[in-house]
N, C-alpha and C. Protein backbone atom coordinates (compact mmCIF):
# COMPACT_ATOMS: atom_id res chain seq x y z
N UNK A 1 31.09 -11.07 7.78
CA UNK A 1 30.02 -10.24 7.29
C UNK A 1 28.83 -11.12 6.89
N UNK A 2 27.52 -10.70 7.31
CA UNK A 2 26.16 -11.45 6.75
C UNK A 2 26.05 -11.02 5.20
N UNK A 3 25.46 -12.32 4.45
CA UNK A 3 25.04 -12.32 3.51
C UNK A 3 23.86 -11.67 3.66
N UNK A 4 23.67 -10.66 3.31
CA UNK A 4 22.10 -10.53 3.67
C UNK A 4 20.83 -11.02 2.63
N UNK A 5 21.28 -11.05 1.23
CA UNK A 5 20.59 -11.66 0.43
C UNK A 5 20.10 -13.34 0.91
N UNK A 6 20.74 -13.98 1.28
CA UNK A 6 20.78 -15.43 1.82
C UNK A 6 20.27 -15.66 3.70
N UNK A 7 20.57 -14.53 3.96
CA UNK A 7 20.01 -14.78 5.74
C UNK A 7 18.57 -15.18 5.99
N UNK A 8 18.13 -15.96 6.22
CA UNK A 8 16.75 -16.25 6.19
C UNK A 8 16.28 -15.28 7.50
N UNK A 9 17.03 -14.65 8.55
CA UNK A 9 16.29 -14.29 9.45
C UNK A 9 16.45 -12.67 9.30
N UNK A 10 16.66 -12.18 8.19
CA UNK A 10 16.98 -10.91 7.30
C UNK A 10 15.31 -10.67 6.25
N UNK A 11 15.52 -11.73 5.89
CA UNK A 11 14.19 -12.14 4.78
C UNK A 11 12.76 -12.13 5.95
N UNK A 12 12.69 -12.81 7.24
CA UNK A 12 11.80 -12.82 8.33
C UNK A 12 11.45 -11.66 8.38
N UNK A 13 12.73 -11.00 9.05
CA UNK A 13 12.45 -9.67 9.55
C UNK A 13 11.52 -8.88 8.54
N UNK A 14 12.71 -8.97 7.18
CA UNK A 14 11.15 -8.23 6.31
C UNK A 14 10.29 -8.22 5.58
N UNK A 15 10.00 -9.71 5.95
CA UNK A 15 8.78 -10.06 5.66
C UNK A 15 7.81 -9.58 6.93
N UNK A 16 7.99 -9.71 7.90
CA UNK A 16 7.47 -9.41 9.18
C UNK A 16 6.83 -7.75 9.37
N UNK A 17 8.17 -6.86 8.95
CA UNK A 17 7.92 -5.21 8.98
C UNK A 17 6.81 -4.94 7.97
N UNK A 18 7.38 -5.46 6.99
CA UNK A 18 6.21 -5.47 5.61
C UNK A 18 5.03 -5.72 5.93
N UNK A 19 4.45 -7.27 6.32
CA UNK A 19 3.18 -7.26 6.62
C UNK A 19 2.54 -6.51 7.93
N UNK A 20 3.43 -5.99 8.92
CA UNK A 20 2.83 -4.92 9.61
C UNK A 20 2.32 -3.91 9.06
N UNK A 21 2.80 -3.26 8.53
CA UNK A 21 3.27 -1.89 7.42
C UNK A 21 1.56 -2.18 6.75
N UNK A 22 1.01 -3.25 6.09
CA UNK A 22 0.20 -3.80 5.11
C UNK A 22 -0.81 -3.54 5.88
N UNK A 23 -0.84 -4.42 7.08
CA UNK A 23 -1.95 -4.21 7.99
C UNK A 23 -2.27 -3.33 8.54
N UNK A 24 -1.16 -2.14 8.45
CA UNK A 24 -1.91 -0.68 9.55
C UNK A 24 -2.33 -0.52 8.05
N UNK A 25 -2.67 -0.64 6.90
CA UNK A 25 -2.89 0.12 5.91
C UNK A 25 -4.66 -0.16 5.79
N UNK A 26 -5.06 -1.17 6.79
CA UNK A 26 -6.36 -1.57 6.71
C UNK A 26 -6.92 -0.35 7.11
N UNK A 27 -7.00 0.22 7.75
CA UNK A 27 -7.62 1.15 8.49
C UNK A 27 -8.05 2.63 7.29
N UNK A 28 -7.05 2.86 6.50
CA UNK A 28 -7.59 3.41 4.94
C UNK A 28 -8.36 2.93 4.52
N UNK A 29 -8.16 1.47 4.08
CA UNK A 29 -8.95 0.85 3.51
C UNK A 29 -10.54 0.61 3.91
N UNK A 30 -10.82 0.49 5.56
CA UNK A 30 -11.75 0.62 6.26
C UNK A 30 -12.81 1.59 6.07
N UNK A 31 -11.90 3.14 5.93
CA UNK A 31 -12.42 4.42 6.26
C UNK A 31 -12.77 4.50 4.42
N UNK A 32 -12.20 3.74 3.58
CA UNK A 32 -12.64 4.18 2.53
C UNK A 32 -14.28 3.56 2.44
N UNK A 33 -14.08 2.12 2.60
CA UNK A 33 -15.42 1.17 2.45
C UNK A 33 -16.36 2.11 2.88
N UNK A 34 -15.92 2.74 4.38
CA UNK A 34 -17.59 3.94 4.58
C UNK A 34 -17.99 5.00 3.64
N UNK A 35 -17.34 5.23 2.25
CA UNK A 35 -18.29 5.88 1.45
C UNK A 35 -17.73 7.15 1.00
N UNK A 36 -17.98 7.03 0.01
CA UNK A 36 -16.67 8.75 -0.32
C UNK A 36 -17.45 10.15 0.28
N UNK A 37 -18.39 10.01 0.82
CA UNK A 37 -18.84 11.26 1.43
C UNK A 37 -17.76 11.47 2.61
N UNK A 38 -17.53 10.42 3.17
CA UNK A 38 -16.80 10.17 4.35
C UNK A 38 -15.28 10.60 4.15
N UNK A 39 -15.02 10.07 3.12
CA UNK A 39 -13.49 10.29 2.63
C UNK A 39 -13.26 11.93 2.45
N UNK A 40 -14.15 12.37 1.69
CA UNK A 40 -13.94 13.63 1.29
C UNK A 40 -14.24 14.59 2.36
N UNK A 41 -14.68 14.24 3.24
CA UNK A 41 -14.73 14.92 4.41
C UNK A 41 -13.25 14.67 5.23
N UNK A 42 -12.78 13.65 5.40
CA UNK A 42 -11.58 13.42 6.08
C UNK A 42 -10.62 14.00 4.99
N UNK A 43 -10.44 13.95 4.30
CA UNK A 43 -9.23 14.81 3.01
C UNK A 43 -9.59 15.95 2.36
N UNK A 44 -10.00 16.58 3.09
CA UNK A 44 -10.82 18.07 2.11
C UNK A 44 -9.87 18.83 1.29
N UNK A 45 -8.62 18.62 1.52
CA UNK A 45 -7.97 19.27 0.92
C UNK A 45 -7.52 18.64 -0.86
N UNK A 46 -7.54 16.98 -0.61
CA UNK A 46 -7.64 16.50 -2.73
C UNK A 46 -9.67 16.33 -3.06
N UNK A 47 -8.67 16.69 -3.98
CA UNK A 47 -10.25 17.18 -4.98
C UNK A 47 -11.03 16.53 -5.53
N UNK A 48 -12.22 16.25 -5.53
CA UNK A 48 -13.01 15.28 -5.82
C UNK A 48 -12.71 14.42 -7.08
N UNK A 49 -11.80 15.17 -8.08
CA UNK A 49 -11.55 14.94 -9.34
C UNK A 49 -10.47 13.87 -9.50
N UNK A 50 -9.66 13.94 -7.98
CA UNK A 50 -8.78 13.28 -7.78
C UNK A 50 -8.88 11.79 -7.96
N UNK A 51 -10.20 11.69 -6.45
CA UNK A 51 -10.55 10.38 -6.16
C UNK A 51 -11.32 10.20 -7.59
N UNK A 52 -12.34 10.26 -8.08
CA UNK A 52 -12.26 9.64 -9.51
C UNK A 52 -11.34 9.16 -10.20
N UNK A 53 -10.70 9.83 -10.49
CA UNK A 53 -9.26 9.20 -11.14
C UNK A 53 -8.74 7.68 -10.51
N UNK A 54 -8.69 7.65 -9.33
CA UNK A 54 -8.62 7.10 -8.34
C UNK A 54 -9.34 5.75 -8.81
N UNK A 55 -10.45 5.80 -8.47
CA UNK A 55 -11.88 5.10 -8.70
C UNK A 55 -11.52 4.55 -9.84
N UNK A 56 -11.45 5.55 -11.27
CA UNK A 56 -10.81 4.79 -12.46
C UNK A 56 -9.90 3.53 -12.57
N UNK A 57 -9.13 3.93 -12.20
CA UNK A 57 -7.90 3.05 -12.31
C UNK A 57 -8.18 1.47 -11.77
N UNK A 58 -8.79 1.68 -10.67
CA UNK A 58 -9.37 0.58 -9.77
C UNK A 58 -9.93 -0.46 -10.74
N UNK A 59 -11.16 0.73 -11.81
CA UNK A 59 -12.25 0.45 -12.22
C UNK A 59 -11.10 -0.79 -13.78
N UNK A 60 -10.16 -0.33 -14.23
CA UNK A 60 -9.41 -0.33 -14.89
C UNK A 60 -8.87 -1.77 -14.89
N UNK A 61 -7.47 -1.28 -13.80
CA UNK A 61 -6.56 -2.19 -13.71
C UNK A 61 -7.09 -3.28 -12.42
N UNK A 62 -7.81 -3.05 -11.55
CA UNK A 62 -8.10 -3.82 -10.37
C UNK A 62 -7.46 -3.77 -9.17
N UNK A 63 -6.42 -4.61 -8.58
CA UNK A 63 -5.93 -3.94 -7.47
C UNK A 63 -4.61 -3.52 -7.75
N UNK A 64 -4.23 -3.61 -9.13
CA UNK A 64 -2.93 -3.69 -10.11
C UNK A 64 -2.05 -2.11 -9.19
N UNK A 65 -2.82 -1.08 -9.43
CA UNK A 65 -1.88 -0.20 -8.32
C UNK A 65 -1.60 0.02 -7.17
N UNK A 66 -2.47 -1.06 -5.96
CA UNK A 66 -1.74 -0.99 -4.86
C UNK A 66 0.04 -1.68 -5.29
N UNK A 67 0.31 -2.08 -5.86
CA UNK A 67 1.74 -2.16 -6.04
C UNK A 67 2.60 -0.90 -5.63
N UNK A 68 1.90 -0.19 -5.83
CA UNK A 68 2.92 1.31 -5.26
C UNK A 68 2.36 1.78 -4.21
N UNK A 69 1.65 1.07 -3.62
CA UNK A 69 0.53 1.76 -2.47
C UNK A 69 1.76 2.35 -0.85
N UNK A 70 3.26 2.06 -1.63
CA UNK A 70 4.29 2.07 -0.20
C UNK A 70 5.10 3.73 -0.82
N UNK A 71 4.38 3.84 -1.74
CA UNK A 71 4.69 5.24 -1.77
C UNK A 71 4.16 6.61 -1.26
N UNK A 72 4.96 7.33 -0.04
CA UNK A 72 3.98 8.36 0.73
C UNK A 72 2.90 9.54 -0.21
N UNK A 73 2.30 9.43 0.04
CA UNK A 73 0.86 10.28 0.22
C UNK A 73 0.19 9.78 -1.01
N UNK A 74 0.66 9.09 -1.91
CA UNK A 74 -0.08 8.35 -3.01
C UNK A 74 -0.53 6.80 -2.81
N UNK A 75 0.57 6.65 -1.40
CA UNK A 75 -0.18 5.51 -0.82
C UNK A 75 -1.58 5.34 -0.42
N UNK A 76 -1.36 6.12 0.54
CA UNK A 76 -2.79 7.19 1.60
C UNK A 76 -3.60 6.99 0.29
N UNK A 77 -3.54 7.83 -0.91
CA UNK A 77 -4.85 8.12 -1.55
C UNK A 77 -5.29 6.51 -1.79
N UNK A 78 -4.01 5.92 -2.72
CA UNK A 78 -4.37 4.19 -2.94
C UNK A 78 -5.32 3.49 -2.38
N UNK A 79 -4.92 3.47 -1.22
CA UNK A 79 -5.06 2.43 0.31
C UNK A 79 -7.00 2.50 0.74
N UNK A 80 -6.95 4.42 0.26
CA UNK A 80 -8.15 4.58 0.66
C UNK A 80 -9.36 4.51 -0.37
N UNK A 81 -8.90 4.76 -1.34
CA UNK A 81 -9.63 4.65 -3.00
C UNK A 81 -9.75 3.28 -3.01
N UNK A 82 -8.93 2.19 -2.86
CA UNK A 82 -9.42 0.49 -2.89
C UNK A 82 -10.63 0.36 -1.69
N UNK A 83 -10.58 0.82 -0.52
CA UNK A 83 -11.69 0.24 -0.34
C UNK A 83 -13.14 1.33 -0.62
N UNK A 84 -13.09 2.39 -1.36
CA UNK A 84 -13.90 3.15 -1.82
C UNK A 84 -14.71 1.87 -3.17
N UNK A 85 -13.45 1.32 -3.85
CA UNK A 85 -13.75 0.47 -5.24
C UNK A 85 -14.52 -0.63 -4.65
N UNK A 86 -14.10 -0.72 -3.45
CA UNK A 86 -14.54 -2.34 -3.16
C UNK A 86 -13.69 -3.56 -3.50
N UNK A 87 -12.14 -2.91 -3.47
CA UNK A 87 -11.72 -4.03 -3.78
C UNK A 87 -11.64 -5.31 -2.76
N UNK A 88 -11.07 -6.76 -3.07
CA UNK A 88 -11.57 -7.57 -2.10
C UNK A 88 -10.48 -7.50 -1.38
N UNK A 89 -10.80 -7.25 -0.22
CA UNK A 89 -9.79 -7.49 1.25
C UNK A 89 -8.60 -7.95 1.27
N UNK A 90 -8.54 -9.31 0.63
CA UNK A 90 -7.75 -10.73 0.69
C UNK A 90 -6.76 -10.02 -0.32
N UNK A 91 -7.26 -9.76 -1.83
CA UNK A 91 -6.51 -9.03 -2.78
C UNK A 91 -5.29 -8.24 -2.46
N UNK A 92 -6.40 -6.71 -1.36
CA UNK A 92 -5.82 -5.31 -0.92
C UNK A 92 -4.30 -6.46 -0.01
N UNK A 93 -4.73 -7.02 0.71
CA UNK A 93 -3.51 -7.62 2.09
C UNK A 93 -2.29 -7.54 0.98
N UNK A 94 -2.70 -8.84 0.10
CA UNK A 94 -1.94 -8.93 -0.56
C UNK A 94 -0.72 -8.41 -1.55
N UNK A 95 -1.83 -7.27 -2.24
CA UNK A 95 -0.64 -6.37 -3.41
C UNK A 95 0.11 -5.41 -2.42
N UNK A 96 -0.44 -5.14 -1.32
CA UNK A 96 0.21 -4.18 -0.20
C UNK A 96 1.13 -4.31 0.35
N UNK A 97 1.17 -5.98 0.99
CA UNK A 97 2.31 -6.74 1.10
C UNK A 97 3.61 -6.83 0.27
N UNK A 98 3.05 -7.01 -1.26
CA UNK A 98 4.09 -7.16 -2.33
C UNK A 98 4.60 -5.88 -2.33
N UNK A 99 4.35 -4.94 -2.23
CA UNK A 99 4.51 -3.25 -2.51
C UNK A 99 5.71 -2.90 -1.09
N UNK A 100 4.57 -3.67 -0.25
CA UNK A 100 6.14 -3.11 1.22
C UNK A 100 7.42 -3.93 1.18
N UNK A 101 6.79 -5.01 0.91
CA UNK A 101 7.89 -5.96 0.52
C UNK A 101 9.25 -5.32 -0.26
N UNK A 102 8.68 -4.94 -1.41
CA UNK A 102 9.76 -4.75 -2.49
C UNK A 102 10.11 -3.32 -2.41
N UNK A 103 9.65 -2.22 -1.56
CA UNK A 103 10.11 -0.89 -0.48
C UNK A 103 11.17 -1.42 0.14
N UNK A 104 10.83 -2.04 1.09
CA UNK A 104 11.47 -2.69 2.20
C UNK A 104 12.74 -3.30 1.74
N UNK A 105 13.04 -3.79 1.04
CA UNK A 105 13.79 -4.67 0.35
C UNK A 105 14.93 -3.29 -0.46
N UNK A 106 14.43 -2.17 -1.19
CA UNK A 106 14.92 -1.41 -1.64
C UNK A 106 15.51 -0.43 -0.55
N UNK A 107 14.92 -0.46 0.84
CA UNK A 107 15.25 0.35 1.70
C UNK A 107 16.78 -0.40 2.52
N UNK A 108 16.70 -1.29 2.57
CA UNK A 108 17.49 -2.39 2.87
C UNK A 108 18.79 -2.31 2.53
N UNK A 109 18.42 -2.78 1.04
CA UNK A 109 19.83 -2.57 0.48
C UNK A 109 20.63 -1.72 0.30
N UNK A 110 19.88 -0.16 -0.18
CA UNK A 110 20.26 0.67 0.27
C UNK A 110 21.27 1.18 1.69
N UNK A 111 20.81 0.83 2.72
CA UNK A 111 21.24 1.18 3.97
C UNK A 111 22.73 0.10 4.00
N UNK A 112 22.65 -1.21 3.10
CA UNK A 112 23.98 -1.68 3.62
C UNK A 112 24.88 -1.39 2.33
N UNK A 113 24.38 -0.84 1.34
CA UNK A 113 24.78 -0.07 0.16
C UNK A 113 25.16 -1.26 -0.71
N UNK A 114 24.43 -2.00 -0.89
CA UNK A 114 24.26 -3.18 -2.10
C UNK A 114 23.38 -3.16 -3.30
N UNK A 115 23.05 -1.77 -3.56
CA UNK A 115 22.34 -1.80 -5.08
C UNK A 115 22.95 -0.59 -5.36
């Protein structure tokens, strides 16, 4: 049986899925930078009151909540509200990474039933 905690080509792999995962997330991040007129036109359905909140937090903590940015549809808002804030690029890669990472990692273990 693989250790999977110890397999370095276990750890590759998801490190690898993860930073894919990070990088399609640019493309939120992209569509946010063009401007919340833009956003709110592409999401008509959350409420302007939302993305403020949104905006807040940014304004707040910094890129401190993409940490959860691997959670569905609060990702989406995340992903797209950082580059609404302007957060810096290099930052966004980063906490996004850490966020799929430690998904990924929870999804993992799960599936070979080790947590």
């Amino acid at each position: 049986m693989i250790d999977v905690l110890t397999d370095p080509e276990i750890w590759l792999f998801i490190l690898v899925i993860s930073s894919l995962g990070a990088f399609a997330r640019l493309t939120n991040y992209y569509a946010g930078a063009r401007g919340k007129e833009t956003i709110v036109a592409l999401y008509p359905r959350i409420k302007p009151e939302t993305w403020e909140r949104a905006l807040k937090a940014y304004k707040r903590f910094g890129p401190l909540p993409l940490l959860v940015a691997s959670i569905p549809i609060i990702g989406s808002l995340l992903t797209v509200t950082a580059g609404m804030a302007g957060i810096n690029r290099t930052l966004f890669i980063v906490f996004v990474i850490i966020s799929k990472l430690i998904r990924n990692w929870i999804l993992f273990l799960l599936f070979f039933r080790l947590i």
